[in-house]
PDB file of N, CA and C in Angstrom:
ATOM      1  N   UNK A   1     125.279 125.631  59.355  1.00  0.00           N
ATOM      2  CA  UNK A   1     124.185 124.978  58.649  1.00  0.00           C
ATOM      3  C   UNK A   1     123.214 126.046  58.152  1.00  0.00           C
ATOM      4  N   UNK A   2     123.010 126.126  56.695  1.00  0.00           N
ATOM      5  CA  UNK A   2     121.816 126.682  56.404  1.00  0.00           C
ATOM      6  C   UNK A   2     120.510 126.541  56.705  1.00  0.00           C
ATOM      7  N   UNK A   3     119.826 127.243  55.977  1.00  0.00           N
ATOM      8  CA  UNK A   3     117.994 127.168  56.549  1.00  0.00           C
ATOM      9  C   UNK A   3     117.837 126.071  55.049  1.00  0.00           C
ATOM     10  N   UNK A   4     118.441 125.201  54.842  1.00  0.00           N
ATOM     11  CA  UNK A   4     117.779 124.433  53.835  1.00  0.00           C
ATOM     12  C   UNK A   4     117.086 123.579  54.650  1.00  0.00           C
ATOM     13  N   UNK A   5     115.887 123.195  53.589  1.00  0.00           N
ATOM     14  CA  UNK A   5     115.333 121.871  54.340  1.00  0.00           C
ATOM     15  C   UNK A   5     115.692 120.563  53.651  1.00  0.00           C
ATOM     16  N   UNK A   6     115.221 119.844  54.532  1.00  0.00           N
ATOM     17  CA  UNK A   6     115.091 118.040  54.099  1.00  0.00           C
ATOM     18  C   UNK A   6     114.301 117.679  53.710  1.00  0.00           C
ATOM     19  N   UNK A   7     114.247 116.887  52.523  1.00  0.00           N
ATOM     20  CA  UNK A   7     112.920 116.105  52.047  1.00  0.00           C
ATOM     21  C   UNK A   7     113.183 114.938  51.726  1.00  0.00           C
ATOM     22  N   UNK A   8     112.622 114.115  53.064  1.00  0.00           N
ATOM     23  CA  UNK A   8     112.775 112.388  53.126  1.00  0.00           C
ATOM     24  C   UNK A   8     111.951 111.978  52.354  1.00  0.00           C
ATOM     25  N   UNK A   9     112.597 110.697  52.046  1.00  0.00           N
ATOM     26  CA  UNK A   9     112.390 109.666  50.570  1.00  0.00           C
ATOM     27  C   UNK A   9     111.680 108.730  51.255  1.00  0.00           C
ATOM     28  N   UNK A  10     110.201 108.370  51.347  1.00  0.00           N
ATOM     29  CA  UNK A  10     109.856 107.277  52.029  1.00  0.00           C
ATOM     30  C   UNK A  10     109.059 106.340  51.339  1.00  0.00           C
ATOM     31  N   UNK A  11     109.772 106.159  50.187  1.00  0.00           N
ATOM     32  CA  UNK A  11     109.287 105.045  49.264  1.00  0.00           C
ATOM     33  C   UNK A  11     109.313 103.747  49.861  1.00  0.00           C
ATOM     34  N   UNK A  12     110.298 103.573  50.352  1.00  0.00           N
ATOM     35  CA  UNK A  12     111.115 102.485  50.758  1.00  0.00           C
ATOM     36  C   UNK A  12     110.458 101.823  51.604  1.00  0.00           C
ATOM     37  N   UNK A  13     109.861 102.761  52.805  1.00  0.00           N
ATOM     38  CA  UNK A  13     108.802 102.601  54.019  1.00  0.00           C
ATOM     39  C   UNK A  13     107.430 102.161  53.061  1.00  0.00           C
ATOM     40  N   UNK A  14     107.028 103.153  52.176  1.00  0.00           N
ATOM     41  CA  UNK A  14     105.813 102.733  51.880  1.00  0.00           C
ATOM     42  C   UNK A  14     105.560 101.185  50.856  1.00  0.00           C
ATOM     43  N   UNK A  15     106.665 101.049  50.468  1.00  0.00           N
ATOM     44  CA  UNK A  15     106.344  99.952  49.285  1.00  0.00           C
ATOM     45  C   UNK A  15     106.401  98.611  50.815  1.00  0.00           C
ATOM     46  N   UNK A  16     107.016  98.818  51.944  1.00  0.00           N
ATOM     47  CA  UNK A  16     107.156  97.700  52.339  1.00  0.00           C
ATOM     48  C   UNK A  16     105.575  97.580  53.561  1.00  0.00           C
ATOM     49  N   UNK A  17     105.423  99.115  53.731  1.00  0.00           N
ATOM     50  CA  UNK A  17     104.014  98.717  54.343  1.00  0.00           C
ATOM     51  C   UNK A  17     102.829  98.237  53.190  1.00  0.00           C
ATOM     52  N   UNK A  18     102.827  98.234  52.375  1.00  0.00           N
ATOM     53  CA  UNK A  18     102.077  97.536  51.002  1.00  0.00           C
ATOM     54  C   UNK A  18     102.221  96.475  50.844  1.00  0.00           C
ATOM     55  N   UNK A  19     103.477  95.756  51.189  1.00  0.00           N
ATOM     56  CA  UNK A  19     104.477  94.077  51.187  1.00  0.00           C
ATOM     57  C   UNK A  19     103.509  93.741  52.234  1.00  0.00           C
ATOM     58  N   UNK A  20     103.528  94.378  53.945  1.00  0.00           N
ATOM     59  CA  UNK A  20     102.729  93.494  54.535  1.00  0.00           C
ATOM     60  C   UNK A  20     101.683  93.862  54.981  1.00  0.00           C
ATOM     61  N   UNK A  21     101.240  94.847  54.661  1.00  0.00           N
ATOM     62  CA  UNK A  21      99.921  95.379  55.172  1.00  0.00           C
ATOM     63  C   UNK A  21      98.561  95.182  53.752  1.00  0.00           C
ATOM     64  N   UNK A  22      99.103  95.612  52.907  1.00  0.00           N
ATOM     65  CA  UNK A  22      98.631  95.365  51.569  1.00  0.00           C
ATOM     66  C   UNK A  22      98.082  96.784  51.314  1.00  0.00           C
ATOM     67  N   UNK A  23      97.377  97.536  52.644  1.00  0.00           N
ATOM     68  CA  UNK A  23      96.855  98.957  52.098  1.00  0.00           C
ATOM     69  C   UNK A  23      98.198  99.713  53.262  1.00  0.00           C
ATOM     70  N   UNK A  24      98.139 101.423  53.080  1.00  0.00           N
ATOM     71  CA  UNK A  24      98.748 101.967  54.288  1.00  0.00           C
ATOM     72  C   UNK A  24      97.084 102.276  55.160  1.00  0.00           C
ATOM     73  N   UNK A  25      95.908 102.261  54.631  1.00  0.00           N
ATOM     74  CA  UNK A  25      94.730 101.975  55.932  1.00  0.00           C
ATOM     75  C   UNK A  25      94.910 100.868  56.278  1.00  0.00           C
ATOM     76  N   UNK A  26      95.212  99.486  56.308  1.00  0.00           N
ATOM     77  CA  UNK A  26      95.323  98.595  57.047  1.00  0.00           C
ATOM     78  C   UNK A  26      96.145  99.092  58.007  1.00  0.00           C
ATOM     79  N   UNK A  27      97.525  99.230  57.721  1.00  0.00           N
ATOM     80  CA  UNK A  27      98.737  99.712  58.454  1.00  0.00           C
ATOM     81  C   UNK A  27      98.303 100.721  59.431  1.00  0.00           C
ATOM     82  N   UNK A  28      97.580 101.954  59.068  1.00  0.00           N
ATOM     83  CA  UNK A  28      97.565 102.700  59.941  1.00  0.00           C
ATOM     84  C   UNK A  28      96.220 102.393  60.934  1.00  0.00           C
ATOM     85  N   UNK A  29      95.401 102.082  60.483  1.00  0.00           N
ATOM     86  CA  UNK A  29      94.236 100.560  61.597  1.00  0.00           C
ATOM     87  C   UNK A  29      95.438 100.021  62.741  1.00  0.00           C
ATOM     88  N   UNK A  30      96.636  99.170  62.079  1.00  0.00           N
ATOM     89  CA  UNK A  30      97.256  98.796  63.123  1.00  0.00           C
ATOM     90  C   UNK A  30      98.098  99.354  64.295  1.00  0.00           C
ATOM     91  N   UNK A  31      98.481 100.475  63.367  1.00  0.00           N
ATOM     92  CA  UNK A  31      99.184 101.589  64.488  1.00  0.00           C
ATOM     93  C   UNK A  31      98.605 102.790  65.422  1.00  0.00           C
ATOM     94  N   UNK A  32      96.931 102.582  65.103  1.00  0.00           N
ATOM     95  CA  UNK A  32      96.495 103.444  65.724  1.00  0.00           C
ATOM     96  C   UNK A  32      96.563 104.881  65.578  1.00  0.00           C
ATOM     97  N   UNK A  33      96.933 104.553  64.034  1.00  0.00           N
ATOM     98  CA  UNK A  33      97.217 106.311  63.819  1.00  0.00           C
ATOM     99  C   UNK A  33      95.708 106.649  62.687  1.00  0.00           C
ATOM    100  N   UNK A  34      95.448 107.963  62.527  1.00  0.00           N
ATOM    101  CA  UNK A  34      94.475 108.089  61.514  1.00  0.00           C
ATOM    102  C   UNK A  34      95.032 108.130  60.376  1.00  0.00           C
ATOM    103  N   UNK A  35      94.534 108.105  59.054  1.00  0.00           N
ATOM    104  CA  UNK A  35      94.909 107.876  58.186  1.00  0.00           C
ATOM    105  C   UNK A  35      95.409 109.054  57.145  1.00  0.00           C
ATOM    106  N   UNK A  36      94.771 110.111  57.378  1.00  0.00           N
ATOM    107  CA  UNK A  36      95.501 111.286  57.259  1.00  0.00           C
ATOM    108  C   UNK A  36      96.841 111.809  58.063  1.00  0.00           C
ATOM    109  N   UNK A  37      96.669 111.551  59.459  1.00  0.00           N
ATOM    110  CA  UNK A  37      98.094 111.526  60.231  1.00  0.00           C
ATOM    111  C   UNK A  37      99.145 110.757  59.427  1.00  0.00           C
ATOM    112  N   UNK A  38      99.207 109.209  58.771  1.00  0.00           N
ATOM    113  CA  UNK A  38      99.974 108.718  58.435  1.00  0.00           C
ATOM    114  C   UNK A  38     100.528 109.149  57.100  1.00  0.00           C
ATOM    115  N   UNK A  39      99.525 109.506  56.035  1.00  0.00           N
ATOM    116  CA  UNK A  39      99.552 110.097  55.095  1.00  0.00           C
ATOM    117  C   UNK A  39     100.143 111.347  54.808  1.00  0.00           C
ATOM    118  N   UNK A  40     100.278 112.176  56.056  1.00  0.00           N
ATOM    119  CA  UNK A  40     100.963 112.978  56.162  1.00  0.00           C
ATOM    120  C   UNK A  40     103.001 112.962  56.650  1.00  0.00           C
ATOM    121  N   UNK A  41     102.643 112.167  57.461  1.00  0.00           N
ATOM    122  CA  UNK A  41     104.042 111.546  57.659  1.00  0.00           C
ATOM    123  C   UNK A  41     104.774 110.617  56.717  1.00  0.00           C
ATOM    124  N   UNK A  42     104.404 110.173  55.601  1.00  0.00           N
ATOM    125  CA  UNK A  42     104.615 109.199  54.367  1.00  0.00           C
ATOM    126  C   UNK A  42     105.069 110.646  53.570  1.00  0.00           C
ATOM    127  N   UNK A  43     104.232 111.471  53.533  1.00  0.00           N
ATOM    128  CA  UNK A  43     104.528 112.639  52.572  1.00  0.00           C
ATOM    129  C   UNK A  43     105.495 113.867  52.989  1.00  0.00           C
ATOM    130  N   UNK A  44     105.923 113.367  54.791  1.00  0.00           N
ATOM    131  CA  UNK A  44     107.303 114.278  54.694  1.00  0.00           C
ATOM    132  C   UNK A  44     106.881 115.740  55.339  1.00  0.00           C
ATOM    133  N   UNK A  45     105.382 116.187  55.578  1.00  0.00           N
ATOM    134  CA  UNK A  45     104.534 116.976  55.710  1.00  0.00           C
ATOM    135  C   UNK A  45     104.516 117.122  57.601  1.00  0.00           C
ATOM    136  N   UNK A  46     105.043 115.669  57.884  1.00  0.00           N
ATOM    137  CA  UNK A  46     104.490 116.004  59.827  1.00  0.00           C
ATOM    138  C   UNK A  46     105.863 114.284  59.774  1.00  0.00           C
ATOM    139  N   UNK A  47     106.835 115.033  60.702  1.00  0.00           N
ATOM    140  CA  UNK A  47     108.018 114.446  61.123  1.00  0.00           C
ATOM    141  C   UNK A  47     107.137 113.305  62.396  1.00  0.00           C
ATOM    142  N   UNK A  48     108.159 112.303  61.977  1.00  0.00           N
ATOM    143  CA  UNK A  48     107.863 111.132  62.667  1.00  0.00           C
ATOM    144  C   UNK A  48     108.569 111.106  63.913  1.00  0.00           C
ATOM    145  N   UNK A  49     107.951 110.239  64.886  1.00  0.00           N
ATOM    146  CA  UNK A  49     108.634 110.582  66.232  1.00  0.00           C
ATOM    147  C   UNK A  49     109.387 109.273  66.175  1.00  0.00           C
ATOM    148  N   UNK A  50     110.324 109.402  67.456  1.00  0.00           N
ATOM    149  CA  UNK A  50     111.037 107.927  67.774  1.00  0.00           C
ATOM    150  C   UNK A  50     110.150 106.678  67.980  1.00  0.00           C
ATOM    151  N   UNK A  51     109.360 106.851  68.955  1.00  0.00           N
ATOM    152  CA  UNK A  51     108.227 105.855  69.442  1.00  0.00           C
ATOM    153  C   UNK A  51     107.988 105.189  68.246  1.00  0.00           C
ATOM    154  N   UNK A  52     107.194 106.505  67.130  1.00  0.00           N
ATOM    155  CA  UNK A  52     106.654 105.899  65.891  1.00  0.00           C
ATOM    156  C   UNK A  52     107.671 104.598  65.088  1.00  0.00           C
ATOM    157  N   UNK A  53     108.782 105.304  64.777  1.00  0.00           N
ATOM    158  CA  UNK A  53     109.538 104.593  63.956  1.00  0.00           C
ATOM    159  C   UNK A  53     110.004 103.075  64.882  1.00  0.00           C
ATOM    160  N   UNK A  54     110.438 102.912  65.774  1.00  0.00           N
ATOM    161  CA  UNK A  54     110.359 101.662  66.417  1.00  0.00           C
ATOM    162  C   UNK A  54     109.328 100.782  66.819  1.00  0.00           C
ATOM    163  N   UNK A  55     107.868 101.341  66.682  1.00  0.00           N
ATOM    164  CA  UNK A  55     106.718 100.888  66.353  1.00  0.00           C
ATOM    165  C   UNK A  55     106.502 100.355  64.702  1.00  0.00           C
ATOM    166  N   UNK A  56     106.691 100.959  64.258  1.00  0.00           N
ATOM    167  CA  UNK A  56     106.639 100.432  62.568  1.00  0.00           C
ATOM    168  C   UNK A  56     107.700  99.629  62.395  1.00  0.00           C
ATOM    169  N   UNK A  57     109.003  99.473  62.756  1.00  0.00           N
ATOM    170  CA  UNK A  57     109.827  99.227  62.203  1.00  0.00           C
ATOM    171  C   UNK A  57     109.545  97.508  62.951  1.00  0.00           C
ATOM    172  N   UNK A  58     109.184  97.559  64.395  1.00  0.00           N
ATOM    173  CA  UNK A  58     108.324  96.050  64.884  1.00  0.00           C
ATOM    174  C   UNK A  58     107.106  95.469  64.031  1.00  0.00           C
ATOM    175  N   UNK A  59     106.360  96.316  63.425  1.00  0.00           N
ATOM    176  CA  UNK A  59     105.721  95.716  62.320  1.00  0.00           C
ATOM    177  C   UNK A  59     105.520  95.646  61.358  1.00  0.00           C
ATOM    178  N   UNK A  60     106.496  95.933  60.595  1.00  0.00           N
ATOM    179  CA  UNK A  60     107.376  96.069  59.266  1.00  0.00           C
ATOM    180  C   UNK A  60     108.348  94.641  59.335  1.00  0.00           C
ATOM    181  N   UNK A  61     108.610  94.527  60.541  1.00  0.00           N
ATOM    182  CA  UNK A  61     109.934  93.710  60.782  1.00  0.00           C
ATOM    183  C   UNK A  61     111.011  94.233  59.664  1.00  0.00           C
ATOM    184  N   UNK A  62     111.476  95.308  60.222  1.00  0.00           N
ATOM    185  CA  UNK A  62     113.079  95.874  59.185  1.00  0.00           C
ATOM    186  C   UNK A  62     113.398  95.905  61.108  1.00  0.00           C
ATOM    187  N   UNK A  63     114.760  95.302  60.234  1.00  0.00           N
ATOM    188  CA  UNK A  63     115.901  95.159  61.537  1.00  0.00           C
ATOM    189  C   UNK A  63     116.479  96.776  61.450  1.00  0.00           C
ATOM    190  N   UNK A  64     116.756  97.178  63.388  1.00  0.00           N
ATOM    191  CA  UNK A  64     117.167  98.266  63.424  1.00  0.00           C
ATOM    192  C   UNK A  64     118.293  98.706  62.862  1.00  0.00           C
ATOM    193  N   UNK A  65     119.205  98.253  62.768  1.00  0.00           N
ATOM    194  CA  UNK A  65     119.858  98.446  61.684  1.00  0.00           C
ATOM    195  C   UNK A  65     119.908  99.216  59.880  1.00  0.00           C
ATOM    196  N   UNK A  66     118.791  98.588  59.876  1.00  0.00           N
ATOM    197  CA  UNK A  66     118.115  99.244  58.514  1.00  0.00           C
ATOM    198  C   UNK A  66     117.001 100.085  58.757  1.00  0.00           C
ATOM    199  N   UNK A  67     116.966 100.779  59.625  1.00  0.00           N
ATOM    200  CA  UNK A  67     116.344 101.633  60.146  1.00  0.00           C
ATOM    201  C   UNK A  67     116.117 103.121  59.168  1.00  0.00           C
ATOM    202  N   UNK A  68     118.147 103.873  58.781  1.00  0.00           N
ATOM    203  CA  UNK A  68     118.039 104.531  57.662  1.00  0.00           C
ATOM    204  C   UNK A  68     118.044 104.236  56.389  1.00  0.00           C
ATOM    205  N   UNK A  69     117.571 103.302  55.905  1.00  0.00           N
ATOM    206  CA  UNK A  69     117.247 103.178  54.516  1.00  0.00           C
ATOM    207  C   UNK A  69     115.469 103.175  54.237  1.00  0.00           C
ATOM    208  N   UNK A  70     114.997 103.224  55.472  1.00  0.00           N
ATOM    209  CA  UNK A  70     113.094 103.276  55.470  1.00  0.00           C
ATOM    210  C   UNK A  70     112.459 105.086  55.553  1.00  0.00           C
ATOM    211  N   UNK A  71     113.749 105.173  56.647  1.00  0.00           N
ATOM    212  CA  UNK A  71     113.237 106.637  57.379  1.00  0.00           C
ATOM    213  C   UNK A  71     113.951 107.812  57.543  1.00  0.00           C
ATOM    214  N   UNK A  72     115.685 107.625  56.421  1.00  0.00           N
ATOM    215  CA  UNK A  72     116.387 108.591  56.517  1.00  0.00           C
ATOM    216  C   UNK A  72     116.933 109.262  55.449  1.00  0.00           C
ATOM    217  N   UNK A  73     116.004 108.218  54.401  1.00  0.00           N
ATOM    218  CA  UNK A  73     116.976 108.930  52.916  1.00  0.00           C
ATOM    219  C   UNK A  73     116.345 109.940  52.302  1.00  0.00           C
ATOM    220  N   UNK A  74     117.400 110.590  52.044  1.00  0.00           N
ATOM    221  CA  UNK A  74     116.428 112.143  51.546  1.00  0.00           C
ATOM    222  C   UNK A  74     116.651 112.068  50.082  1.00  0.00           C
ATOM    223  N   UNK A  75     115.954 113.063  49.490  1.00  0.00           N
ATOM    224  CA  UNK A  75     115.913 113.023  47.740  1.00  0.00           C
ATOM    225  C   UNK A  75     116.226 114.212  47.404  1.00  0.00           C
TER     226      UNK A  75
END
């Protein structure tokens, strides 16, 4: 494996925290994250942990299953 990097696509995540949150500050109000923390993790800038993503993905309601199409596709 090379030293390339990854750059995740998290459109997918963000258009659907907009579906039910309406802002990503609402969203991140609910997750207890600051809003620069989240903003940074939307932008690919600060990797998301496990906890996180099964936390969002409970209030997102995306079935685990579809787990990589929110948080794994790269561009």
């Amino acid at each position: 494996m090379g030293s390339e990097e990854l750059f995740f696509n998290y459109d997918k995540l963000i258009g659907r925290i907009v579906e039910k949150f309406k802002t990503r500050e609402n969203f991140a109000t609910k997750v207890h994250m600051s809003i620069p923390t989240l903003i940074n993790k939307l932008s690919g800038k600060v990797d998301f942990r496990s906890k996180e993503i099964f936390k969002f993905c409970e209030l997102l309601e995306i079935p685990l299953e579809e787990i990589h199409y929110f948080f794994y596709q790269t561009t």
